[in-house]
PDB file of N, CA and C in Angstrom:
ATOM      1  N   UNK A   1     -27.770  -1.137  -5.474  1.00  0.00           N
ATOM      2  CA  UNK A   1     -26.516  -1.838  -5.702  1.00  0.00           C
ATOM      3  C   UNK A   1     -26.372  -2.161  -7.189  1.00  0.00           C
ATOM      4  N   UNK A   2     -24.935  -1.658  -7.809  1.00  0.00           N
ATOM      5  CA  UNK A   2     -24.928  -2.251  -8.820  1.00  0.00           C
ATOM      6  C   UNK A   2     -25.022  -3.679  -9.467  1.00  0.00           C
ATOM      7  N   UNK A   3     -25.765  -3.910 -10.300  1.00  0.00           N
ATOM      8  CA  UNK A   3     -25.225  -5.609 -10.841  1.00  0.00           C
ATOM      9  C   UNK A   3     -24.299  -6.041 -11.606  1.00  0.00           C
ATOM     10  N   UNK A   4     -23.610  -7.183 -11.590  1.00  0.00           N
ATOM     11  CA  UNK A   4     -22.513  -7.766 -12.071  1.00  0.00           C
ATOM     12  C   UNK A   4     -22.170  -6.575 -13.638  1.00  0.00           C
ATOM     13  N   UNK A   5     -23.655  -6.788 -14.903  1.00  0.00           N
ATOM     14  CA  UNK A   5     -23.318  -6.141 -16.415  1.00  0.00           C
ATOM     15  C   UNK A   5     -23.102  -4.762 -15.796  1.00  0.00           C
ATOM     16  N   UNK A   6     -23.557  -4.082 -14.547  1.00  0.00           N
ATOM     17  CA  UNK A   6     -23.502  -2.540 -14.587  1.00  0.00           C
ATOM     18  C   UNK A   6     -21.914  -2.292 -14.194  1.00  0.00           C
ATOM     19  N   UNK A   7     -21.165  -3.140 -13.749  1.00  0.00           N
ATOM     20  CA  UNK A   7     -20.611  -3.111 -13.182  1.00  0.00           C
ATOM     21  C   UNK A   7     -19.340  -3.644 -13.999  1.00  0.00           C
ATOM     22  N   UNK A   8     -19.465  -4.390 -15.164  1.00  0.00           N
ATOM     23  CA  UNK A   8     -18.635  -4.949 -16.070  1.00  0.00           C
ATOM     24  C   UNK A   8     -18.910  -3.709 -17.574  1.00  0.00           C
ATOM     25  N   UNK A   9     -19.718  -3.215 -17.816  1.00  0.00           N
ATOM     26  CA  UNK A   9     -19.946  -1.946 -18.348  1.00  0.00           C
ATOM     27  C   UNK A   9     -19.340  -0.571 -17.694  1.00  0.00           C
ATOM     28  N   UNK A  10     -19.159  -0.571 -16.717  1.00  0.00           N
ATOM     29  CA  UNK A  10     -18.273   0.484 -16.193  1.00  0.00           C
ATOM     30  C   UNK A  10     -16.613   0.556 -16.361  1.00  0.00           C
ATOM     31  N   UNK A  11     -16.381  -0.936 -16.135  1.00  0.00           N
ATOM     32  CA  UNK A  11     -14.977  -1.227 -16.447  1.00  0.00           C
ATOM     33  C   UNK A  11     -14.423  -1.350 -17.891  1.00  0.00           C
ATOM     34  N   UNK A  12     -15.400  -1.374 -18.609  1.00  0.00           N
ATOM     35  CA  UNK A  12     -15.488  -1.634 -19.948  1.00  0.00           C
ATOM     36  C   UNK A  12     -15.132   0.039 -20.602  1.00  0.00           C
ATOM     37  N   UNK A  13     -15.901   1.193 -20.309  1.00  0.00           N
ATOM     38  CA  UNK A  13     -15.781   2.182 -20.098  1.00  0.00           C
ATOM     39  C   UNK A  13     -14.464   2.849 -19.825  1.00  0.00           C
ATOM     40  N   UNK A  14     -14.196   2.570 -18.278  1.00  0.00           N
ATOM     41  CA  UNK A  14     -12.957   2.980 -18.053  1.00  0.00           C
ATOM     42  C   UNK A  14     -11.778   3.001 -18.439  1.00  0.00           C
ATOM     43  N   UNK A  15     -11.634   1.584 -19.205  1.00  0.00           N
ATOM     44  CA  UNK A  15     -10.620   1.068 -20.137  1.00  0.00           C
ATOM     45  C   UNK A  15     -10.326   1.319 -21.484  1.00  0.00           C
ATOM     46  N   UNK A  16     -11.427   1.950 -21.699  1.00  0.00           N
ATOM     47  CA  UNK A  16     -11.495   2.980 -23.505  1.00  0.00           C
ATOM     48  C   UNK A  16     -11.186   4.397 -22.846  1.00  0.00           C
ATOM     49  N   UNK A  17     -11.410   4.789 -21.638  1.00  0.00           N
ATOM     50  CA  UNK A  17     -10.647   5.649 -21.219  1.00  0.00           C
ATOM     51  C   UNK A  17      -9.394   5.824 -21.041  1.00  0.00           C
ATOM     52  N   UNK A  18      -9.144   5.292 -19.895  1.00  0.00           N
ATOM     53  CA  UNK A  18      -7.500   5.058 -20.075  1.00  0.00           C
ATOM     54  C   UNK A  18      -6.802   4.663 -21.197  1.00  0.00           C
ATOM     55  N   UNK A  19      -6.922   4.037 -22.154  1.00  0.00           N
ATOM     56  CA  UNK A  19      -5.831   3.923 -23.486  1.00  0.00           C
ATOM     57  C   UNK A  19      -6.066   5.757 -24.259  1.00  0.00           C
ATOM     58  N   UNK A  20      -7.311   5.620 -24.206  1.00  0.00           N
ATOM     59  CA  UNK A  20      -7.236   7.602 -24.840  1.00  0.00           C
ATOM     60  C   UNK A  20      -6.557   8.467 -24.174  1.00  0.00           C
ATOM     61  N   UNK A  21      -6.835   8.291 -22.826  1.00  0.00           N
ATOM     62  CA  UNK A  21      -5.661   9.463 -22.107  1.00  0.00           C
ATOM     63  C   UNK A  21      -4.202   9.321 -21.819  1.00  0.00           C
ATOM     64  N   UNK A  22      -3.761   8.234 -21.868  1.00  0.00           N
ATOM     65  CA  UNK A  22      -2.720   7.934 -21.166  1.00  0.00           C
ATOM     66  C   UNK A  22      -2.060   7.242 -22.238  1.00  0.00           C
ATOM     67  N   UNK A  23      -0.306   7.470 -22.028  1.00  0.00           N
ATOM     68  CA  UNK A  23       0.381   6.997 -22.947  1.00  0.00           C
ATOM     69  C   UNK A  23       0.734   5.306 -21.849  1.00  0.00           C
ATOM     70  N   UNK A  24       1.244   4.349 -22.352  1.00  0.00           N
ATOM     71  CA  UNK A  24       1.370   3.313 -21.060  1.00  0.00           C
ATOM     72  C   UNK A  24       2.976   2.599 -21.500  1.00  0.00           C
ATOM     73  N   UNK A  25       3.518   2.086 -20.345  1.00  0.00           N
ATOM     74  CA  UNK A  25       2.802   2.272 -18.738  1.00  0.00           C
ATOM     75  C   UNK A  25       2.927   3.766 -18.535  1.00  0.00           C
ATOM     76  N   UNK A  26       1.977   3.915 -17.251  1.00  0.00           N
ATOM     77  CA  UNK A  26       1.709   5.133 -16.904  1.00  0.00           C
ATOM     78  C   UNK A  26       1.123   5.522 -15.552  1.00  0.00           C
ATOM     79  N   UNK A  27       2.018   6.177 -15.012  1.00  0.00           N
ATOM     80  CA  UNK A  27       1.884   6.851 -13.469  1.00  0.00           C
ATOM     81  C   UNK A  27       0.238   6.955 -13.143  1.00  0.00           C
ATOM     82  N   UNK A  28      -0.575   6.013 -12.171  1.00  0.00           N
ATOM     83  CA  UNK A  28      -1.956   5.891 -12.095  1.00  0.00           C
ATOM     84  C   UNK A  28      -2.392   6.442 -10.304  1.00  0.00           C
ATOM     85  N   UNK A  29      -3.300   7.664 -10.502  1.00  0.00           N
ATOM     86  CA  UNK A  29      -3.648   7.704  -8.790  1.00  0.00           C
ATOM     87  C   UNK A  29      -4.855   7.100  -8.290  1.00  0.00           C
ATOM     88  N   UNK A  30      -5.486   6.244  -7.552  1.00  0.00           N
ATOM     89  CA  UNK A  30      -6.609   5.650  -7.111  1.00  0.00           C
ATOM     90  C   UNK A  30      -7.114   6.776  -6.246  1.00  0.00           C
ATOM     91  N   UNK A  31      -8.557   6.557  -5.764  1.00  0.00           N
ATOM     92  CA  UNK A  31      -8.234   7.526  -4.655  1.00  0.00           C
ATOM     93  C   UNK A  31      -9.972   6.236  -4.107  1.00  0.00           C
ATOM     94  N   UNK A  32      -9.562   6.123  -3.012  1.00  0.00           N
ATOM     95  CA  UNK A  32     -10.709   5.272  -1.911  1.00  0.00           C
ATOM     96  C   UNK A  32     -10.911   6.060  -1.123  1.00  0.00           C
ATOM     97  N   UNK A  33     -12.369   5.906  -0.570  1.00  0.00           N
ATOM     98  CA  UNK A  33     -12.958   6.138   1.103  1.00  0.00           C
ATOM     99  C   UNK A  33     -13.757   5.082   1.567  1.00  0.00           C
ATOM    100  N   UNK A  34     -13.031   5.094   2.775  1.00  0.00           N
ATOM    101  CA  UNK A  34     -13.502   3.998   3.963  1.00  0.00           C
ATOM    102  C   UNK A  34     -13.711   4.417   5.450  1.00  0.00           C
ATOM    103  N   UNK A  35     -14.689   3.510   5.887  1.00  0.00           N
ATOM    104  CA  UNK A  35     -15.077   4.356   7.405  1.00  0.00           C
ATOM    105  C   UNK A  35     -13.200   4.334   7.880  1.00  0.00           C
ATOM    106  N   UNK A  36     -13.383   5.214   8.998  1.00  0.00           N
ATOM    107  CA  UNK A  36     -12.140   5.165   9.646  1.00  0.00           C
ATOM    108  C   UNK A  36     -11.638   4.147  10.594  1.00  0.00           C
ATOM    109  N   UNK A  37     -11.400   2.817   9.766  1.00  0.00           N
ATOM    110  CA  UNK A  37     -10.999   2.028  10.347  1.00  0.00           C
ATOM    111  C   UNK A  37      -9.512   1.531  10.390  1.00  0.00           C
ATOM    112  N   UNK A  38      -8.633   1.270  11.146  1.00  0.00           N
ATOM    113  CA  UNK A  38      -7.279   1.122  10.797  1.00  0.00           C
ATOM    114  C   UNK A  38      -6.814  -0.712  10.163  1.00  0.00           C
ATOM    115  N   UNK A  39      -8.258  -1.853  10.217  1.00  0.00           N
ATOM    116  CA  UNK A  39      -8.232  -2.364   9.297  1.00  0.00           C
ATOM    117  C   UNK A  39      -8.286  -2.423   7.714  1.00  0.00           C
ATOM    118  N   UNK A  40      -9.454  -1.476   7.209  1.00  0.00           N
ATOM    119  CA  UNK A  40      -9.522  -1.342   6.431  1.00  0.00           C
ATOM    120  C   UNK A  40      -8.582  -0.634   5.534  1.00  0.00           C
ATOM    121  N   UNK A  41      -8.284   0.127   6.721  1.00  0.00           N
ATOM    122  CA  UNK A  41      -6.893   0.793   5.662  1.00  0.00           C
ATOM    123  C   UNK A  41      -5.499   0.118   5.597  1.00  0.00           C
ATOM    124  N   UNK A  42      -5.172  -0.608   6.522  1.00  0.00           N
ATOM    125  CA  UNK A  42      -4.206  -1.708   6.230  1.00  0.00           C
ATOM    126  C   UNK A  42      -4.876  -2.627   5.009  1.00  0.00           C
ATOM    127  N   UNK A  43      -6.001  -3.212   4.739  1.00  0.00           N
ATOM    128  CA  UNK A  43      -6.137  -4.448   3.856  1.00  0.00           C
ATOM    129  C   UNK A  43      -5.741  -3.174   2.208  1.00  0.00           C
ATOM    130  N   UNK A  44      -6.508  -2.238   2.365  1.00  0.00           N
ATOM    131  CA  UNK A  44      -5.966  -1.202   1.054  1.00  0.00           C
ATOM    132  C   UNK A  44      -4.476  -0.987   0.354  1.00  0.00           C
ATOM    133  N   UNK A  45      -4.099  -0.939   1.840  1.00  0.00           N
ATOM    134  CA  UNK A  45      -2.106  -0.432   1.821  1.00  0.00           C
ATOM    135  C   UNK A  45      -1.796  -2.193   1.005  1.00  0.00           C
ATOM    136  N   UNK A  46      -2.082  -3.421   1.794  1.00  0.00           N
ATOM    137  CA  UNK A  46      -1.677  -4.399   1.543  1.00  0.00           C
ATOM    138  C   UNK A  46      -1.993  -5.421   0.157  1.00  0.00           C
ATOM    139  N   UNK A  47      -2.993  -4.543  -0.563  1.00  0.00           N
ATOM    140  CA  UNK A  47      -3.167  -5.108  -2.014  1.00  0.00           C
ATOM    141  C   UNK A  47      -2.282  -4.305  -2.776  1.00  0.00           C
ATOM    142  N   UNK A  48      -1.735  -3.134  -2.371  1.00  0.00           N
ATOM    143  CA  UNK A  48      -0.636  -2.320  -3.124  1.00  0.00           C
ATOM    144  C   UNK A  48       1.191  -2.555  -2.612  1.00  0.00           C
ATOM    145  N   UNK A  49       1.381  -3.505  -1.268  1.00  0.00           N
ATOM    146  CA  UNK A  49       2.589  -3.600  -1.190  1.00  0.00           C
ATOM    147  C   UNK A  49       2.961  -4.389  -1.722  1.00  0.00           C
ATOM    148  N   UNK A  50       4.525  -3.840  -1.578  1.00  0.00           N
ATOM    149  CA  UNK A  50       5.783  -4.243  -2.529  1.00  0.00           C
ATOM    150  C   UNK A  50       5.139  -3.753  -4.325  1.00  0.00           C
ATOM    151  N   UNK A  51       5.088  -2.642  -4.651  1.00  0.00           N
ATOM    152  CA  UNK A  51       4.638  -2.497  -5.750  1.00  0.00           C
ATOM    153  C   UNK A  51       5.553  -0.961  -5.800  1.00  0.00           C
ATOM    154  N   UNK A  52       5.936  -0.196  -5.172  1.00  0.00           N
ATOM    155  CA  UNK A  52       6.279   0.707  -5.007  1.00  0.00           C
ATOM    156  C   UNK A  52       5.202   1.853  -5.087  1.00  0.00           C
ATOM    157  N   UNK A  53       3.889   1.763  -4.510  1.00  0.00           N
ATOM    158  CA  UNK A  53       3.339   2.998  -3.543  1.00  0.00           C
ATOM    159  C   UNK A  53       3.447   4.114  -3.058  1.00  0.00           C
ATOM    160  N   UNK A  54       2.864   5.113  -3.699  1.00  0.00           N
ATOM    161  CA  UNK A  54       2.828   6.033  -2.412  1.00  0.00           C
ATOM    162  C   UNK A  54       1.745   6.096  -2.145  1.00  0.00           C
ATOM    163  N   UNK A  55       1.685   6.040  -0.822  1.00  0.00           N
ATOM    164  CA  UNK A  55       0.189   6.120  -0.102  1.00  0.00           C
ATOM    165  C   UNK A  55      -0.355   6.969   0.818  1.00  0.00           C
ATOM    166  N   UNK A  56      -1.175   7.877   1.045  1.00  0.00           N
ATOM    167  CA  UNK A  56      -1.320   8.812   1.663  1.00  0.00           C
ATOM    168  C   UNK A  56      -2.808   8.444   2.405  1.00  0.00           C
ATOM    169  N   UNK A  57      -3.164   9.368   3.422  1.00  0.00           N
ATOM    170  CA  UNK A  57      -4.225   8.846   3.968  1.00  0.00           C
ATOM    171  C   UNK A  57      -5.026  10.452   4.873  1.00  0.00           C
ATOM    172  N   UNK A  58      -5.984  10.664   4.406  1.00  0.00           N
ATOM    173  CA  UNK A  58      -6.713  11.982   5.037  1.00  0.00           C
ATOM    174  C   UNK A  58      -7.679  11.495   5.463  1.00  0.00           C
ATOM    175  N   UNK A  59      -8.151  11.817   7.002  1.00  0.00           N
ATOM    176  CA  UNK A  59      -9.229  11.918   7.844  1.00  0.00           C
ATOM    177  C   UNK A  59     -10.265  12.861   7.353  1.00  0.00           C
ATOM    178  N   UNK A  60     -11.493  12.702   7.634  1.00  0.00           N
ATOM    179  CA  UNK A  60     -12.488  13.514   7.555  1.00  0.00           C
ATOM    180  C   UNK A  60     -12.520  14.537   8.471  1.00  0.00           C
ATOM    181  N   UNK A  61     -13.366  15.747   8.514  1.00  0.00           N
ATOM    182  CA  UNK A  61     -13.260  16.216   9.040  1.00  0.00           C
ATOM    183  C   UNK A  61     -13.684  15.682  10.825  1.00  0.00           C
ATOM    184  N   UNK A  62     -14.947  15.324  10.860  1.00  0.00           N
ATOM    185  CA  UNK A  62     -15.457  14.366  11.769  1.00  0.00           C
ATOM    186  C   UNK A  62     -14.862  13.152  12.351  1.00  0.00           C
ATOM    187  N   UNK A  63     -13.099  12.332  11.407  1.00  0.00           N
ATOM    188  CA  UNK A  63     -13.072  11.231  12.022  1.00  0.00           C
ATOM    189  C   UNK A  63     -13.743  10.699  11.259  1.00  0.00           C
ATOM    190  N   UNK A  64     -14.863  10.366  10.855  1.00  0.00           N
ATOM    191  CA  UNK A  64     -15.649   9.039  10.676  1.00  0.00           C
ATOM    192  C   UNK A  64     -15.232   8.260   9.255  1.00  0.00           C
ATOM    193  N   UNK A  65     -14.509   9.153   8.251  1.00  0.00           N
ATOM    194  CA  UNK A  65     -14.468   8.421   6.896  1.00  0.00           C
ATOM    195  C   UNK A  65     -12.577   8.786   6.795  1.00  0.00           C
ATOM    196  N   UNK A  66     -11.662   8.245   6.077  1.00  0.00           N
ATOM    197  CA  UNK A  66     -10.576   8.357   5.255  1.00  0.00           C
ATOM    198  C   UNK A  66     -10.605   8.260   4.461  1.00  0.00           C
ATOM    199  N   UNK A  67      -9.957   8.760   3.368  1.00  0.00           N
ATOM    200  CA  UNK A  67      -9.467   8.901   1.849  1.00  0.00           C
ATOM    201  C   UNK A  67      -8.057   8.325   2.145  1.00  0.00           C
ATOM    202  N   UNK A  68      -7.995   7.782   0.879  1.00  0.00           N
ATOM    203  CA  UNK A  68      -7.113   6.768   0.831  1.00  0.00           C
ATOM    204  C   UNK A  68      -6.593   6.702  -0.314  1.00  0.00           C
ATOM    205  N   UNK A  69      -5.217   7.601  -0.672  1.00  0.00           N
ATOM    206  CA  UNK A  69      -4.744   7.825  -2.122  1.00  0.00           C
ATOM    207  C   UNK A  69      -3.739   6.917  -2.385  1.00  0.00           C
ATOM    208  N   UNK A  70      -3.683   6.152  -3.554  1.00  0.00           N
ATOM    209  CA  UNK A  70      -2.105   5.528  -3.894  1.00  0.00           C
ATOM    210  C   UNK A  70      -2.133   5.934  -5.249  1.00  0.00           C
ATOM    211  N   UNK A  71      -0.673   6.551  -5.303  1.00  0.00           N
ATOM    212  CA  UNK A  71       0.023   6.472  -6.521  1.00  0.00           C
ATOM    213  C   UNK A  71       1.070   5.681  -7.050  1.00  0.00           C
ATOM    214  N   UNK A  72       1.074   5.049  -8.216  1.00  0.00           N
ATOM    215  CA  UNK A  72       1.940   4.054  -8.148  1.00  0.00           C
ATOM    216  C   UNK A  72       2.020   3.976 -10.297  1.00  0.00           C
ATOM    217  N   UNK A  73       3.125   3.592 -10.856  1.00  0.00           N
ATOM    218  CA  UNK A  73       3.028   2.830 -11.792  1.00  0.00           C
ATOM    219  C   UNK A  73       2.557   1.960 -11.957  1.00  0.00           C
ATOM    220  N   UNK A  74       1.679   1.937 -13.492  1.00  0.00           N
ATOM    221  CA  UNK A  74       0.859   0.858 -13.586  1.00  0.00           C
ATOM    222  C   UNK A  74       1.008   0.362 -15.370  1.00  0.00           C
ATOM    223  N   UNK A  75       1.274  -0.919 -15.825  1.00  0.00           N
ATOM    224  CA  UNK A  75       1.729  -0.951 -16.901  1.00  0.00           C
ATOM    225  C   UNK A  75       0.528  -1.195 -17.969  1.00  0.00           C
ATOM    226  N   UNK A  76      -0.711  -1.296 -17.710  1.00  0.00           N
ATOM    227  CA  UNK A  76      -1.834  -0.899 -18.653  1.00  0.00           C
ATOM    228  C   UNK A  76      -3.090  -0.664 -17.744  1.00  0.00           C
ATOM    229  N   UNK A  77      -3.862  -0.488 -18.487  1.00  0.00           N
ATOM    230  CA  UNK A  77      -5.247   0.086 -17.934  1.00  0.00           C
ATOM    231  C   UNK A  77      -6.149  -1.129 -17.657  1.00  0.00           C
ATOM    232  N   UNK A  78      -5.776  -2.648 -18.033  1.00  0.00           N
ATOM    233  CA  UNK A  78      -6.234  -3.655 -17.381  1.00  0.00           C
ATOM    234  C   UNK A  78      -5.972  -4.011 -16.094  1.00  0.00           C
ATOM    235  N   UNK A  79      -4.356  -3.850 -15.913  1.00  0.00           N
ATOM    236  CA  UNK A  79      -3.928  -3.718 -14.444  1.00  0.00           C
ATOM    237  C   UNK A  79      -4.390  -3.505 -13.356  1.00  0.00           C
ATOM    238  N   UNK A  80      -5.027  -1.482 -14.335  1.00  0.00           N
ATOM    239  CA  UNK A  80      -5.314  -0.512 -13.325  1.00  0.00           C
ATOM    240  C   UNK A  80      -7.118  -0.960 -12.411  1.00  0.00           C
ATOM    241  N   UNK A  81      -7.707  -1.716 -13.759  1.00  0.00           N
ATOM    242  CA  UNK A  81      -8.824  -2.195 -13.643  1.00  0.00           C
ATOM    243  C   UNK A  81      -9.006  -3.267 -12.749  1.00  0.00           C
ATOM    244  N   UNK A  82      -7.759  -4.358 -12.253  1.00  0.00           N
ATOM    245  CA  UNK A  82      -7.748  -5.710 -11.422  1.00  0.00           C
ATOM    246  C   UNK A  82      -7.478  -5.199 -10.721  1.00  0.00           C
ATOM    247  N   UNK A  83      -6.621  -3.862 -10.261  1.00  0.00           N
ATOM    248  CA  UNK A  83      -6.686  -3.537  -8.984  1.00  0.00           C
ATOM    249  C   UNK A  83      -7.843  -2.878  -8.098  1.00  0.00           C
ATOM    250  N   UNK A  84      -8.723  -2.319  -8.934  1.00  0.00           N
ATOM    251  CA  UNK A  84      -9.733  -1.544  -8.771  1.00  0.00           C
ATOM    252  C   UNK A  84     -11.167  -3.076  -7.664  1.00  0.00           C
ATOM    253  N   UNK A  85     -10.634  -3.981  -8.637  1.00  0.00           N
ATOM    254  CA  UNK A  85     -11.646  -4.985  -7.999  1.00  0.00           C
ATOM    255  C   UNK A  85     -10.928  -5.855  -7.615  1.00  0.00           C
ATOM    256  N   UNK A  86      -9.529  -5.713  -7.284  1.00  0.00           N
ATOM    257  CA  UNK A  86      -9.499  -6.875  -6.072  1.00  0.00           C
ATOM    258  C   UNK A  86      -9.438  -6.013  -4.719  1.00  0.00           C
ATOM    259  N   UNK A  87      -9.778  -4.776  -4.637  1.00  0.00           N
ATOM    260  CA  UNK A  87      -9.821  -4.020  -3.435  1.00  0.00           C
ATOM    261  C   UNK A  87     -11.328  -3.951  -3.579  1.00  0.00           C
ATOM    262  N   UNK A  88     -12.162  -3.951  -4.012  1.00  0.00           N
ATOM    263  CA  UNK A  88     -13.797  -3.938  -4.034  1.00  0.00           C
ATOM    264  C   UNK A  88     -14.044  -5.365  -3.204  1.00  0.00           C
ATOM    265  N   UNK A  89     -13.377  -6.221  -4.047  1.00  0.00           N
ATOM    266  CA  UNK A  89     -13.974  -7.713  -3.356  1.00  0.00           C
ATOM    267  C   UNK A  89     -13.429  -7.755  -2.174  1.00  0.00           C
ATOM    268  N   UNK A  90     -11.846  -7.593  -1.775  1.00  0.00           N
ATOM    269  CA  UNK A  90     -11.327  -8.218  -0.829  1.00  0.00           C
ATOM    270  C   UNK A  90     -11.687  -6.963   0.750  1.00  0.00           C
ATOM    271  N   UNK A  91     -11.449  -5.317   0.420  1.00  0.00           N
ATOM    272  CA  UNK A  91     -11.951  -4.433   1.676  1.00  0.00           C
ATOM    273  C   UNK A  91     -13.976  -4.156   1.708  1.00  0.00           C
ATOM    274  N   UNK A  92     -14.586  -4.774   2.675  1.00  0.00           N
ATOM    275  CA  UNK A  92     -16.047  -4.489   3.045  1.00  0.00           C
ATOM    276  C   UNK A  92     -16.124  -2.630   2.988  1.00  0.00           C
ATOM    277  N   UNK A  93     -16.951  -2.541   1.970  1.00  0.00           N
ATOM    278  CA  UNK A  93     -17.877  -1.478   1.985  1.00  0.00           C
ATOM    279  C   UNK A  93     -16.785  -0.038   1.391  1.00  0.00           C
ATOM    280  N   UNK A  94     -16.040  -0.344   1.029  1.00  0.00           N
ATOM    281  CA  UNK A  94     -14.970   0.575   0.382  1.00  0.00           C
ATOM    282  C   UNK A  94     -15.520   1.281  -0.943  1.00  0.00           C
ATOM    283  N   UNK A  95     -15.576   2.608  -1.082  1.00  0.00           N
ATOM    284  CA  UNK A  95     -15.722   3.390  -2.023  1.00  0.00           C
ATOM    285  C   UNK A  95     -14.601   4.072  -3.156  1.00  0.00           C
ATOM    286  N   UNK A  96     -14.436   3.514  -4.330  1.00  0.00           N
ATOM    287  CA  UNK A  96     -13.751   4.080  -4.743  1.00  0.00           C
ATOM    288  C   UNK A  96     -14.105   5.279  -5.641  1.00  0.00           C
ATOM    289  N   UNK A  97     -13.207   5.790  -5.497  1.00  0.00           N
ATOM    290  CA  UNK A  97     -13.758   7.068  -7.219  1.00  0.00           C
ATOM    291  C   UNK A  97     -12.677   7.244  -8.341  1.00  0.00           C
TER     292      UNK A  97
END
């Protein structure tokens, strides 16, 4: 498991990323996997509504996992970063990439 600095070093990272690639604001895609639960994928959908979303959702082949894409405008790469961890803290066991 990561710890808190590995984990505040990653975001730290990501965010010297995003200002290099991206002009802002700027059209951002997440992409999550979560077991296939139809909670978990509601609490995902519901940290992104009323934001204007698109949200898409693919099964595994097996059923057992979903991917879980939203695309949405996002007006900086700090944004993109609070959203990243208020779906870490608030959905159990959620993977993002």
């Amino acid at each position: 498991m990561a710890t808190d600095s590995d984990a505040e070093a990653f975001y730290k990272k990501l965010e010297a990323q995003l200002y290099e690639t991206n002009s802002w604001p700027s059209e951002y895609l997440y992409k999550f996997i979560v077991k296939s639960d139809l909670q978990k994928i509601a609490e995902i959908e519901a940290i992104f509504d009323n934001m204007g979303a698109v949200i898409n959702t693919i099964e595994s082949k097996k059923g057992k996992y979903t991917s879980v894409s939203v695309n949405l405008q996002m007006r900086d790469p700090n944004a993109v970063i609070d959203k990243y961890k208020e779906v870490a803290e608030k959905v159990d066991g959620v993977i993002s990439l």
